[in-house]
Protein backbone atom coordinates (compact mmCIF):
# COMPACT_ATOMS: atom_id res chain seq x y z
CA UNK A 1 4.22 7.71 -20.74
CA UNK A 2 1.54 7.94 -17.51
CA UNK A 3 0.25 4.25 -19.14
CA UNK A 4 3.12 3.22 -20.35
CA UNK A 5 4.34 -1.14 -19.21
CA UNK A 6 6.93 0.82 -16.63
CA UNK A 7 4.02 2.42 -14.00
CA UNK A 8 3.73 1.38 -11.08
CA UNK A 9 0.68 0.31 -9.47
CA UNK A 10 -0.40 -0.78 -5.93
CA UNK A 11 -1.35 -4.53 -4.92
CA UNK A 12 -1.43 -6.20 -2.27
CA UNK A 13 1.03 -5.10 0.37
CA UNK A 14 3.16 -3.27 -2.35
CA UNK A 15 4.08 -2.40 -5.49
CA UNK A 16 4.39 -3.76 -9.20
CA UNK A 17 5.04 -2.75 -12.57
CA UNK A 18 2.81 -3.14 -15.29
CA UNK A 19 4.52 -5.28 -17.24
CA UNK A 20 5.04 -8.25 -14.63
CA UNK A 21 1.33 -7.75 -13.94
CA UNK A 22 -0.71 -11.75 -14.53
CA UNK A 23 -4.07 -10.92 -12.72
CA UNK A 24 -6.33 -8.43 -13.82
CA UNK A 25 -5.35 -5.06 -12.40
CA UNK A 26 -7.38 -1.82 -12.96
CA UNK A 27 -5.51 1.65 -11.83
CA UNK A 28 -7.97 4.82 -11.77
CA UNK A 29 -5.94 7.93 -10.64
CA UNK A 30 -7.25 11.15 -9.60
CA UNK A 31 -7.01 12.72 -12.71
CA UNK A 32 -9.35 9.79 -13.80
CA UNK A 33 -12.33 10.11 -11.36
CA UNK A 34 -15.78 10.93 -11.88
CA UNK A 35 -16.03 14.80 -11.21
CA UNK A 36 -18.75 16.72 -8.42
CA UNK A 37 -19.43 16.04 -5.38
CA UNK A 38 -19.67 12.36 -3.54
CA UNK A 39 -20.02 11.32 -0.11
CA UNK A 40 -17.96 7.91 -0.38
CA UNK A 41 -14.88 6.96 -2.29
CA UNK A 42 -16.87 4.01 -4.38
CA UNK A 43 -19.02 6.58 -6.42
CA UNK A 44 -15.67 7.92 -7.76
CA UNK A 45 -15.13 4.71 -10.08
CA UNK A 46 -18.78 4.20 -10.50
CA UNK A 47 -19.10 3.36 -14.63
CA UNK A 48 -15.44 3.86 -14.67
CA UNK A 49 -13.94 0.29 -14.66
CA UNK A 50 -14.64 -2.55 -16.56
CA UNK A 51 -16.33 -5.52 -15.29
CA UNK A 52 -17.16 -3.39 -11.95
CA UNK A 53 -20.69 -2.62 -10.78
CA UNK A 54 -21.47 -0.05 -8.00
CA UNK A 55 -25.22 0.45 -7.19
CA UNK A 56 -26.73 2.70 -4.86
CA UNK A 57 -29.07 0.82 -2.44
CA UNK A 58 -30.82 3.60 -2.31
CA UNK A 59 -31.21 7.52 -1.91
CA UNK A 60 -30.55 7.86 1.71
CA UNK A 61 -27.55 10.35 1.82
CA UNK A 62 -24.66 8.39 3.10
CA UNK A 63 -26.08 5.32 2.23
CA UNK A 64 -24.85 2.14 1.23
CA UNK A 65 -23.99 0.79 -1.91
CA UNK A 66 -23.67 -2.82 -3.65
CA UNK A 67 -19.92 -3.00 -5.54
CA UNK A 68 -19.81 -6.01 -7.84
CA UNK A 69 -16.51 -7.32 -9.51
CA UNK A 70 -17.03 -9.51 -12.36
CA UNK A 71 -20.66 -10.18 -11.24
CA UNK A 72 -19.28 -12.32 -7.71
CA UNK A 73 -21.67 -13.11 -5.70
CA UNK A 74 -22.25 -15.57 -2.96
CA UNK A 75 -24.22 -19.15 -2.39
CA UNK A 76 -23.17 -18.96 0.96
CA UNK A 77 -25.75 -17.45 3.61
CA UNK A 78 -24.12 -14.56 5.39
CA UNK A 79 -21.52 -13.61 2.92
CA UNK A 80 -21.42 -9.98 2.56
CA UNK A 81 -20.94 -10.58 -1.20
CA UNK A 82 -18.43 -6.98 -1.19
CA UNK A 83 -15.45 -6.71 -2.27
CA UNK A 84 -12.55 -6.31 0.46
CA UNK A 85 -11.12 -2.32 0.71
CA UNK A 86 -7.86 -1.97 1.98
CA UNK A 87 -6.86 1.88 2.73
CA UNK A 88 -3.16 2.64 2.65
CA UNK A 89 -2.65 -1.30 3.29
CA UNK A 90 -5.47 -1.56 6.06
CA UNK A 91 -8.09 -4.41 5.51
CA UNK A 92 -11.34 -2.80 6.33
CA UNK A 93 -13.54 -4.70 8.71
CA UNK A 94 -16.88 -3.85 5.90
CA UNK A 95 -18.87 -3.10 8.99
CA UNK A 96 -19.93 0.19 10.60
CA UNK A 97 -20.36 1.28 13.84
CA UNK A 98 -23.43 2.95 13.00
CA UNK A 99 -26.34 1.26 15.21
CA UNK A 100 -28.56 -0.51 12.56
CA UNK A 101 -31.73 -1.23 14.00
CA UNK A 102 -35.57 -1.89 12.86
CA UNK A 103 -38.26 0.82 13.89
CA UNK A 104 -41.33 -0.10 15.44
CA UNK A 105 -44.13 0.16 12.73
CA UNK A 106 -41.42 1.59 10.13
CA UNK A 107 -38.81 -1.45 9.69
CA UNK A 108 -35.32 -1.26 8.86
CA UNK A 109 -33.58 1.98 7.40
CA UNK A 110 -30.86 1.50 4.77
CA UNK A 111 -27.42 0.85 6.47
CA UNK A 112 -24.86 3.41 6.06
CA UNK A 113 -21.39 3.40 3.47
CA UNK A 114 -18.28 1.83 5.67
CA UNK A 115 -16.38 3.90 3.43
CA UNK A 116 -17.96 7.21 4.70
CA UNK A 117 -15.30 8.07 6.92
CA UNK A 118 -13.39 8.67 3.79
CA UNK A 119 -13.00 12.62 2.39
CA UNK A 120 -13.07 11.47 -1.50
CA UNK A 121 -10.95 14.65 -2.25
CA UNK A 122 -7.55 12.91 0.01
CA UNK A 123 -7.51 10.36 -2.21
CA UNK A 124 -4.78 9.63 -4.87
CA UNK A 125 -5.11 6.32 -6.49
CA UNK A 126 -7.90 2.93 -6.29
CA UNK A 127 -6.59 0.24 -7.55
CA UNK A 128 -9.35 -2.94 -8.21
CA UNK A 129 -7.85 -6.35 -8.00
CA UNK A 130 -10.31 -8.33 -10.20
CA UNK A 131 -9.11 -11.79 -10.51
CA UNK A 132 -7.64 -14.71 -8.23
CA UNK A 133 -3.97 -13.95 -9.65
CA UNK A 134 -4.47 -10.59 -8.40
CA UNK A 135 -6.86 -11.38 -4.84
CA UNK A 136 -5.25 -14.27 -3.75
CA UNK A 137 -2.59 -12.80 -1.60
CA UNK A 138 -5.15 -11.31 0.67
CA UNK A 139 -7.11 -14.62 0.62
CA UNK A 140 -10.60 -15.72 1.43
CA UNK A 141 -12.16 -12.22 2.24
CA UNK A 142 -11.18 -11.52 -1.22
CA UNK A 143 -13.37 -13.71 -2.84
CA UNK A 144 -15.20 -10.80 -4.19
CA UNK A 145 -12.36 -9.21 -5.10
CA UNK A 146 -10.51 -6.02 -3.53
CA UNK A 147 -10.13 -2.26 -3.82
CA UNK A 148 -7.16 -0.67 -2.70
CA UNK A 149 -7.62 2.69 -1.96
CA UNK A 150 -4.21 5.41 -1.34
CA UNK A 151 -4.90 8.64 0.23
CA UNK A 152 -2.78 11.60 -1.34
CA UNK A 153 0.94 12.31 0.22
CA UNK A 154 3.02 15.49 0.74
CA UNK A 155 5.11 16.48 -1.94
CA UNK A 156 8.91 17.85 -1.51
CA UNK A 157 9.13 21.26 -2.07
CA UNK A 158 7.38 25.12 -0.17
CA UNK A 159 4.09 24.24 1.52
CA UNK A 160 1.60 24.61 -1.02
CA UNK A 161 -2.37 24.86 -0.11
CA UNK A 162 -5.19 23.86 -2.19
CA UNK A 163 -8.85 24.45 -1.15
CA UNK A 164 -11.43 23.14 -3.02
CA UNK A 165 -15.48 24.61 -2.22
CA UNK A 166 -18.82 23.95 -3.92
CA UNK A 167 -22.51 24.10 -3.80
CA UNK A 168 -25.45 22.56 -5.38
CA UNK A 169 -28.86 21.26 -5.61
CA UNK A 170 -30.93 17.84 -6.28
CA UNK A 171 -34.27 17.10 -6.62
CA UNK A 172 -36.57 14.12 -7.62
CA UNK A 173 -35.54 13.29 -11.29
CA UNK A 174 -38.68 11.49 -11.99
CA UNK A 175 -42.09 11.08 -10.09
CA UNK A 176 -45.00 8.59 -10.92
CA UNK A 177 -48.39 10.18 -12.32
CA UNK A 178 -50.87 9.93 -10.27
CA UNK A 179 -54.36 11.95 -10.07
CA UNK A 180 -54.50 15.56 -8.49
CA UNK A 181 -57.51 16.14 -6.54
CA UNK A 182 -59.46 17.47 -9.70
CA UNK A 183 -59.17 14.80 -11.95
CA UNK A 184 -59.64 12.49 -9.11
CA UNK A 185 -62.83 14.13 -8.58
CA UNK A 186 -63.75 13.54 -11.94
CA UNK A 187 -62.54 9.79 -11.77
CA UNK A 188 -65.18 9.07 -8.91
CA UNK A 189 -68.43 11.04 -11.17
CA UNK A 190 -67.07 8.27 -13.86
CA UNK A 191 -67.17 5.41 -11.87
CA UNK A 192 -70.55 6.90 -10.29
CA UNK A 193 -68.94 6.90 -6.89
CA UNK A 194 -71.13 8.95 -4.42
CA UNK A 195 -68.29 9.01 -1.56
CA UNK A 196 -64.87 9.65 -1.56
CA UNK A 197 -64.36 13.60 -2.46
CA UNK A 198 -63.14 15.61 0.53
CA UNK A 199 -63.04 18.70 -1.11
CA UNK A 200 -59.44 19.24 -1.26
CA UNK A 201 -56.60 19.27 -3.83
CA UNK A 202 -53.31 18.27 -2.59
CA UNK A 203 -49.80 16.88 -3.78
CA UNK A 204 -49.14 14.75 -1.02
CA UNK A 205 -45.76 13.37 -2.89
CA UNK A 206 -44.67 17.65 -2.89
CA UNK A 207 -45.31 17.90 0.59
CA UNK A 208 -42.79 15.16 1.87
CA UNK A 209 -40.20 15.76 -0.91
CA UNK A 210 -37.75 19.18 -1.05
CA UNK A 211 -34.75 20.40 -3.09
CA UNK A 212 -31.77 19.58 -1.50
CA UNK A 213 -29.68 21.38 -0.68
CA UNK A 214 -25.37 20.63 -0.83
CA UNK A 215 -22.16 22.28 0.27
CA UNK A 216 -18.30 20.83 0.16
CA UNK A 217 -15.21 22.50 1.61
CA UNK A 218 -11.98 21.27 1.95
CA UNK A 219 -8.53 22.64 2.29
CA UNK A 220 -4.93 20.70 2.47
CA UNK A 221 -1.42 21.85 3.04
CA UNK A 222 1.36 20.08 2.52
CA UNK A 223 5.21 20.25 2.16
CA UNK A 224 8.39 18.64 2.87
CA UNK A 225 11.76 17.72 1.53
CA UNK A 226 13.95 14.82 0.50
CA UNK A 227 14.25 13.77 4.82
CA UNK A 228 10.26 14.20 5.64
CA UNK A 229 7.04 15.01 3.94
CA UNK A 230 3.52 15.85 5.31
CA UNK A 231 0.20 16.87 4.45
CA UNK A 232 -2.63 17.61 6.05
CA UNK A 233 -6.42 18.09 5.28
CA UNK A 234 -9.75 19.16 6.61
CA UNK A 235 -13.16 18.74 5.09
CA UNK A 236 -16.68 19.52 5.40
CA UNK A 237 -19.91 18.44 3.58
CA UNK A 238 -23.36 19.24 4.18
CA UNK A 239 -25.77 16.97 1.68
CA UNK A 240 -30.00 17.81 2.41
CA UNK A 241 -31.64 14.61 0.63
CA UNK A 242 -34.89 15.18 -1.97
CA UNK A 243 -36.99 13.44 1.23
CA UNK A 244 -37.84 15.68 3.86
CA UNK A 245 -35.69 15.56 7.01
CA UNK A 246 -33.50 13.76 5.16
CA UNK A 247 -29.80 14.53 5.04
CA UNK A 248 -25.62 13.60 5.49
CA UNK A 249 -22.99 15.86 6.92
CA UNK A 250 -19.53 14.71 7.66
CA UNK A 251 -16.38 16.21 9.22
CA UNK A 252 -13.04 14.55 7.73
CA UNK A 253 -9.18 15.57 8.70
CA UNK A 254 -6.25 13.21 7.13
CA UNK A 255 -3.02 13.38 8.51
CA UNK A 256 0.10 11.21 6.45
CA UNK A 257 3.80 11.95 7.41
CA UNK A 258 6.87 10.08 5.32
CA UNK A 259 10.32 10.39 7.08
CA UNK A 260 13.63 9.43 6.45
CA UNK A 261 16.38 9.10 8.84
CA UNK A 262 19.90 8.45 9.01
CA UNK A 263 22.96 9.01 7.06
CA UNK A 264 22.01 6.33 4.74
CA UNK A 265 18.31 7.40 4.67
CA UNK A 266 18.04 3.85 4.88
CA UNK A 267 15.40 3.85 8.18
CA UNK A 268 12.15 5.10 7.18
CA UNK A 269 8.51 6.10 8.92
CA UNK A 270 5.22 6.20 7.54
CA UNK A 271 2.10 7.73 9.49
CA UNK A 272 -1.35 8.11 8.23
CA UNK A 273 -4.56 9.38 10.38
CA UNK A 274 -7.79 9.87 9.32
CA UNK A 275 -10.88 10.70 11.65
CA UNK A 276 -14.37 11.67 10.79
CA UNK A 277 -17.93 12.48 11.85
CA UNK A 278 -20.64 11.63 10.34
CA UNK A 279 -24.53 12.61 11.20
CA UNK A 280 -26.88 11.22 9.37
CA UNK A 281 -30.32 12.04 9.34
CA UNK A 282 -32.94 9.34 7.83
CA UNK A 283 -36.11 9.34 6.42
CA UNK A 284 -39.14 7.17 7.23
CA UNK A 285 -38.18 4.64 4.08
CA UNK A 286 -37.96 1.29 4.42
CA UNK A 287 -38.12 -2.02 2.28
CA UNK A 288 -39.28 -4.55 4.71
CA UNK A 289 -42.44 -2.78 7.07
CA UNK A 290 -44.97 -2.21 3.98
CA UNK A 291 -46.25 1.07 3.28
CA UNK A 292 -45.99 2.07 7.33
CA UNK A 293 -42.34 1.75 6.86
CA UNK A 294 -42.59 4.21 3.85
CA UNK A 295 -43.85 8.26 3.68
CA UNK A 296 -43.28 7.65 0.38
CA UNK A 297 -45.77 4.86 0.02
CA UNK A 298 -47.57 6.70 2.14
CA UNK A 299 -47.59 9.89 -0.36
CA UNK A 300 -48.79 7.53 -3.32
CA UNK A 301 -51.68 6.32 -1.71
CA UNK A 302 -52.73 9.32 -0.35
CA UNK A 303 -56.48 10.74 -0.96
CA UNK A 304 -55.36 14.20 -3.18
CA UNK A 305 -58.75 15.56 -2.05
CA UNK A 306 -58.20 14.90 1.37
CA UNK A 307 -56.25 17.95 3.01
CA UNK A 308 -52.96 17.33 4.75
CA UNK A 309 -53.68 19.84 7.25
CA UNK A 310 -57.12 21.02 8.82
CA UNK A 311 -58.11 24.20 8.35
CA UNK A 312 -56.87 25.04 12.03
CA UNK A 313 -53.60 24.19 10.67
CA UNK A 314 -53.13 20.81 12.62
CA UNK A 315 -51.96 17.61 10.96
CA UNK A 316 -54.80 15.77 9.59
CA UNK A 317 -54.62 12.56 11.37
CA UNK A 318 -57.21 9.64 10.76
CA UNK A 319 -57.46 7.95 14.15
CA UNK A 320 -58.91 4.45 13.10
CA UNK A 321 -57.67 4.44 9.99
CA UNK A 322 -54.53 2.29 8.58
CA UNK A 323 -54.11 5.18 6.10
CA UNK A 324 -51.01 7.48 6.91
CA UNK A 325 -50.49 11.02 6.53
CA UNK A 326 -47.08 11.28 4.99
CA UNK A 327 -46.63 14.91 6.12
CA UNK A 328 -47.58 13.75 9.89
CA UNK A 329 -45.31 10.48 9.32
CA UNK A 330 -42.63 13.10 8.40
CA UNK A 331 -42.91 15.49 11.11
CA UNK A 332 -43.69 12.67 13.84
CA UNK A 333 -40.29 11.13 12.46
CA UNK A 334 -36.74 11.75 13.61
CA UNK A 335 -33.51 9.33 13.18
CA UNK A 336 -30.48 10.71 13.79
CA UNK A 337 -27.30 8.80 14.02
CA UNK A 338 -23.96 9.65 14.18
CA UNK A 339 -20.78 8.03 13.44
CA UNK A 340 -16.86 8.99 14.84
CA UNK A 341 -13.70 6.91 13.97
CA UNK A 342 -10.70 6.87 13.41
CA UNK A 343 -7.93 4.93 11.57
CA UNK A 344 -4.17 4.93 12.14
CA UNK A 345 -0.98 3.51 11.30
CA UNK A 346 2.75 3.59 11.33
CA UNK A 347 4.62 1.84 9.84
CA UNK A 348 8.03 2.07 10.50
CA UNK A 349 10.68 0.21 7.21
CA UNK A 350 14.45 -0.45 7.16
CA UNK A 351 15.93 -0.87 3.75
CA UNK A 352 18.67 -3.64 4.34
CA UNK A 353 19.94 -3.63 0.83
CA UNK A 354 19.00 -1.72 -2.05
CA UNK A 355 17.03 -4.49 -2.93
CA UNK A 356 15.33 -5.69 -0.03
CA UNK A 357 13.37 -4.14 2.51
CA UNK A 358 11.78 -4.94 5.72
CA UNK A 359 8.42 -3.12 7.23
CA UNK A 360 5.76 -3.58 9.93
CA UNK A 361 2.62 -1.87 9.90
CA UNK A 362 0.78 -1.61 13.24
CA UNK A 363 -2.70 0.04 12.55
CA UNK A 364 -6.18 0.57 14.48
CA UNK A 365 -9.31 1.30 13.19
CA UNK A 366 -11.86 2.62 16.05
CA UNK A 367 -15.20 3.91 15.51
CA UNK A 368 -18.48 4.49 17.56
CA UNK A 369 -21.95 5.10 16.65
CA UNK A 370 -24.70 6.60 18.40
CA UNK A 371 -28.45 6.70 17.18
CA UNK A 372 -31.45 8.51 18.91
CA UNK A 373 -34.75 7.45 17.21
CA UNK A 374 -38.66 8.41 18.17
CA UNK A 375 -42.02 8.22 16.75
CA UNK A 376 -44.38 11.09 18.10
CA UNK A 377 -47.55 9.11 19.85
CA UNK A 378 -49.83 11.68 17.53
CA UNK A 379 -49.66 9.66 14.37
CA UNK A 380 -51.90 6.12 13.78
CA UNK A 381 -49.99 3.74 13.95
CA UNK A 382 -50.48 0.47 15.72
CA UNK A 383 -48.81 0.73 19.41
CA UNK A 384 -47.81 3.68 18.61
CA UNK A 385 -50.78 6.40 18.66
CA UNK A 386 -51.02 8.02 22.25
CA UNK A 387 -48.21 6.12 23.12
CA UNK A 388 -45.04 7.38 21.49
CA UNK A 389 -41.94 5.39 20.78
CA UNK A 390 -37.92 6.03 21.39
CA UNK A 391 -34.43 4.18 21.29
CA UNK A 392 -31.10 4.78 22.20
CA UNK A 393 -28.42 3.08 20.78
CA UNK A 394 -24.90 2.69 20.60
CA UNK A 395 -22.38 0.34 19.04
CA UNK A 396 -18.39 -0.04 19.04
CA UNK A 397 -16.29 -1.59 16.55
CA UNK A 398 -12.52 -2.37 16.49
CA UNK A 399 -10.05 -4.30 14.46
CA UNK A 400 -6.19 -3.61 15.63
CA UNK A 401 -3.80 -5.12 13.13
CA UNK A 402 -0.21 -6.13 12.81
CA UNK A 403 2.03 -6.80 9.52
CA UNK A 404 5.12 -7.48 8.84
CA UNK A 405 6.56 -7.84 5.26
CA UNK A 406 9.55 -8.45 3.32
CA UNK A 407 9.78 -6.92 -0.08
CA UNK A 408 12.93 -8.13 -2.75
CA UNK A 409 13.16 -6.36 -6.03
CA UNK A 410 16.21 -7.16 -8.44
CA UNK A 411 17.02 -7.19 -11.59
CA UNK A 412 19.12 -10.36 -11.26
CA UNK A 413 20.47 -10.16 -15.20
CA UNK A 414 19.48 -8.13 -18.19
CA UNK A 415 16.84 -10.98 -18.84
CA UNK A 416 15.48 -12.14 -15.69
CA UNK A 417 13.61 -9.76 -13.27
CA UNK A 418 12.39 -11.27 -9.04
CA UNK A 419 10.38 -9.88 -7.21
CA UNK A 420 8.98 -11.75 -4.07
CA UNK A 421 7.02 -11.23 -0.78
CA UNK A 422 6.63 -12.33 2.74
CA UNK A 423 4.84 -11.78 5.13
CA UNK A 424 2.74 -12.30 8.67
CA UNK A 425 -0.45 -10.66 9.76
CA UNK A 426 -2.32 -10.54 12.83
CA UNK A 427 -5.88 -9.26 13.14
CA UNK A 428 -8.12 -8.54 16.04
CA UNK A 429 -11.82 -7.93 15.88
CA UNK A 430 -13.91 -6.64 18.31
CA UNK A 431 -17.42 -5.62 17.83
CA UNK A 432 -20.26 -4.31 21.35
CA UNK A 433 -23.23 -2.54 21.75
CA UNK A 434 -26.27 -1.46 24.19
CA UNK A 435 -29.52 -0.27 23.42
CA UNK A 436 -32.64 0.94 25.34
CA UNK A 437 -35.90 1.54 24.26
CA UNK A 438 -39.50 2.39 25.50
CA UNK A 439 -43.04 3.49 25.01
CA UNK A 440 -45.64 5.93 26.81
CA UNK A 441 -44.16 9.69 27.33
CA UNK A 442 -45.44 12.32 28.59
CA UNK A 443 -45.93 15.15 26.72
CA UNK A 444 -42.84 17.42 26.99
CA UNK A 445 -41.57 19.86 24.20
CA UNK A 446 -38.50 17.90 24.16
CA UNK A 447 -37.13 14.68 22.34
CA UNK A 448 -38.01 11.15 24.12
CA UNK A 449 -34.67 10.23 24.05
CA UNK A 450 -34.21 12.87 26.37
CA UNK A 451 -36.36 11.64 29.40
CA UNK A 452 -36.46 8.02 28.82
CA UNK A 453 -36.84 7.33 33.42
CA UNK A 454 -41.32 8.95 32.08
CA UNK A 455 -42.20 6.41 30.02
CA UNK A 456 -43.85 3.71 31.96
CA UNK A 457 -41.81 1.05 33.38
CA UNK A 458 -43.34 -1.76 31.89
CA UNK A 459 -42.94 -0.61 28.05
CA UNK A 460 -39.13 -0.39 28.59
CA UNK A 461 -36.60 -2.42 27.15
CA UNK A 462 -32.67 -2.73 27.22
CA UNK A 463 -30.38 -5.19 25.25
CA UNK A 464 -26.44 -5.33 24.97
CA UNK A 465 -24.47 -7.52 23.40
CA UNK A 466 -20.26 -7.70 22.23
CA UNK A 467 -19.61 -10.35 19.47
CA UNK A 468 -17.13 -13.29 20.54
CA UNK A 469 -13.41 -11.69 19.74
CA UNK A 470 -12.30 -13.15 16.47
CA UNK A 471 -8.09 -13.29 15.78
CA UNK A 472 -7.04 -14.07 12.40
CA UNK A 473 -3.47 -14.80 11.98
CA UNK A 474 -1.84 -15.12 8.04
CA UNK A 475 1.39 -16.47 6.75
CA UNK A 476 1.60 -14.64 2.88
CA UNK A 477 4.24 -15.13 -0.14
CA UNK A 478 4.23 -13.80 -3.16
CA UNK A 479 6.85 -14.71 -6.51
CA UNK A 480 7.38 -12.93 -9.99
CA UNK A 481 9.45 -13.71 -12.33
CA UNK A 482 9.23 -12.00 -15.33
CA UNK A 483 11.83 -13.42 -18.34
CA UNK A 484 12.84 -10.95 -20.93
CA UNK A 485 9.47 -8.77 -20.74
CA UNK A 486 7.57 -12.15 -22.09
CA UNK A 487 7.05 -14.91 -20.07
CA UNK A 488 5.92 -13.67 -16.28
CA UNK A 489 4.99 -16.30 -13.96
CA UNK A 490 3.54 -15.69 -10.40
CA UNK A 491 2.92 -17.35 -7.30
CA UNK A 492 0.94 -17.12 -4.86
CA UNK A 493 0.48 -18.50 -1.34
CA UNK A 494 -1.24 -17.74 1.86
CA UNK A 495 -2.56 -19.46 4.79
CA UNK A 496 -5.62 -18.24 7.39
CA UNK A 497 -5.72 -19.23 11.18
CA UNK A 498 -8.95 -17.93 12.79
């Protein structure tokens, strides 16, 4: 049966069946995942495993979210308190090269999903390693515990095709009640307040908020036979968020290749290449700037007699005033950032016996991010009105990697099964960036970050910087030994060098 003790499941760096399983293993296949439409491969388990948690930080498109196993969480300051993801036996750095930066007069914006490059459609299995039994072999960066995620293979047989398309829409599920301008009118005859009607009636909250709008496409082929199999896949998505100029598109391709060769089909290959691009577009929301940092704030507080245009059909902005249009926050906004990496590996394996097998796995993972921010010097906010605001920035972020492994599987008598592991694994982590920022543009129909050499000299500002290279060698071993179906015992050892 497909949950029957015999299945197989992934762990770390390999295999196992069921039955010689001691740590706490949860398998979701394909067949098992949420259905509709997802940017990133975590909201495909989310509510589907026990004793897993996966929150959205919040409703940026693309954004990041917080995975809890079993409630882990950290004491220790700078622990990123995730789990570790390993795709197709890569250890993810849990960074992104996506430039995350705070905003003068807005804050910081919500930092973006490392697992975006991902097209949720290529993958196959996700296996979540709960326990230490289970997290140990990949050590102290699985305190947290780990996700193993396998992207889809070729199968044997005529090159079949599968596209997959589909639309949609979201909007705000729930909004807070406040006053329209009416009954806000009414609220200040109440109170016997003499000031304070502007003669308007507007939903502030409706102006800054819109349905959003979604598309998906992808399409795979794949073939093959017993000597090689392939497939290959493209995918698009185009996801408006329910905040104005809000919004997440993302470009995905995923090559894998599995080869035999020789007589003995003993020498094997195994290739897998994924790239992406990801543009993100982000709202004026922030958690840490106060209600500047927010147009939604911004919306709530809003006068709803006060118009949020003039009857010219300018912005209505209140020069003097801490108050904030939202719908001149919103157009005097723009953050765009976008994301390209890629990850590859081969891994090249030799089967010395039927029961033992040798493999390296050389993989890098390469991506760069770019983000172009401005504030328009129309709207009042402090050292920004009828000055303006822009940065460039751009980050790098590598992590090369090197394993080898040997594998032994035997059924050594009709009682006793082995299986062991060992291994070595060399990491390299590099991380760089540059930025440049300024204040006081002309006024040109074209983005700052276009003409940064007219803002004034003295308002300018560059920083770089490129994080001290960090090398992490291992030394891994793994034991099973499972005794008539009944008594399994494993061990587990490995050993960090930083």
């Amino acid at each position: 049966t497909t949950s029957g003790l015999t299945d197989v499941v992934v762990v770390g760096y390999g295999t196992s069946r069921k039955k010689d399983l001691t740590g706490a293993v949860t398998s979701v296949k394909e067949k098992d995942f949420n259905k509709g439409v997802f940017t990133s491969p975590d909201q495909l388990i989310q509510g589907k495993v026990a004793g897993v948690q996966v929150l959205n930080n919040s409703g940026q498109p693309g954004g990041a979210a917080t995975v809890k196993i079993r409630g882990n969480a950290a004491i220790v300051a700078g622990a990123s308190n995730q789990p570790l993801y390993v795709v197709d036996g890569v250890p993810l750095d849990g960074r992104t090269a996506r430039p995350d930066i705070g905003i003068a007069g807005v804050g910081s914006s919500p930092a973006a999903n490392p697992l975006n490059f991902i097209n949720p459609n290529d993958i196959a299995s996700m296996e979540v390693l709960k326990d230490a039994s289970a997290t140990a072999i990949y050590g102290s960066r699985a305190a947290f515990g780990v996700i193993l995620i396998t992207t889809k293979r070729g199968q044997s047989g005529q090159p079949s095709l599968t596209v997959n398309s589909s639309v949609g829409t979201s909007s705000i599920l729930k909004r807070l009640e406040v006053l329209d301008g009416d009954q806000y009118r009414q609220a200040l005859k109440d109170y016997g307040l003499t000031t304070g009607d502007l003669g308007g009636n507007v939903d502030a909250l409706d102006a800054i908020l819109q349905n959003g709008k979604l598309q998906n496409y992808s399409m795979a082929i794949s073939g093959g036979n017993e000597n090689g199999r392939y497939r290959l896949s493209a995918g698009f998505m185009d996801q408006n968020g329910i905040i104005r100029k809000s919004g997440f598109r993302k470009f995905t391709t995923n090559f894998t290749g599995n080869y035999k060769f020789l007589e003995s089909k003993k020498l094997g290959l195994d290739i897998n290449v994924i790239a992406s691009q990801t543009r993100e577009q982000i709202a004026p929301v922030s958690n840490d700037a106060g209600f500047t940092g927010s147009v939604v704030g911004q919306a709530l507080q809003w006068n709803p007699t006060n118009p949020l245009r003039k009857a010219d059909g300018s912005l209505n902005i209140l020069v003097g005033s801490t108050t904030v249009n939202p719908l001149a926050m919103s157009e005097a906004y723009d953050d765009i950032a976008k994301t390209t990496g890629i990850l590859a590996s081969i891994a090249p394996y030799y089967n010395i016996t039927k029961d033992l097998q040798y493999k390296v796995q050389y993989s890098v993972n390469y991506g760069t991010g770019i983000r172009r921010s401005q504030i328009a010097s129309f709207i009042n906010l402090e050292n920004i009105y009828n000055r303006g605001w822009a940065l460039y920035a751009n980050n790098e972020l590598t992590t090369h990697q090197l394993t080898h492994t040997l594998n032994y599987n035997k059924q050594i008598s009709s009682s006793l099964y082995l299986s062991a592991l060992a291994g070595y694994e060399y990491m390299k982590f590099d991380n760089k960036g540059a930025n440049m920022n300024a204040r006081d543009f002309g006024a040109y129909p074209v983005p700052y970050t276009n003409y940064f050499q007219y803002s004034t000299q003295g308002s300018r500002g560059i920083g770089s910087f490129a994080d001290p290279t960090v090398e992490l060698q291992s030394y891994f071993a793994r034991a099973v030994l499972n005794f008539k179906d009944r008594y399994i015992f494993t061990g587990t050892f490995r050993a960090d060098g930083s």
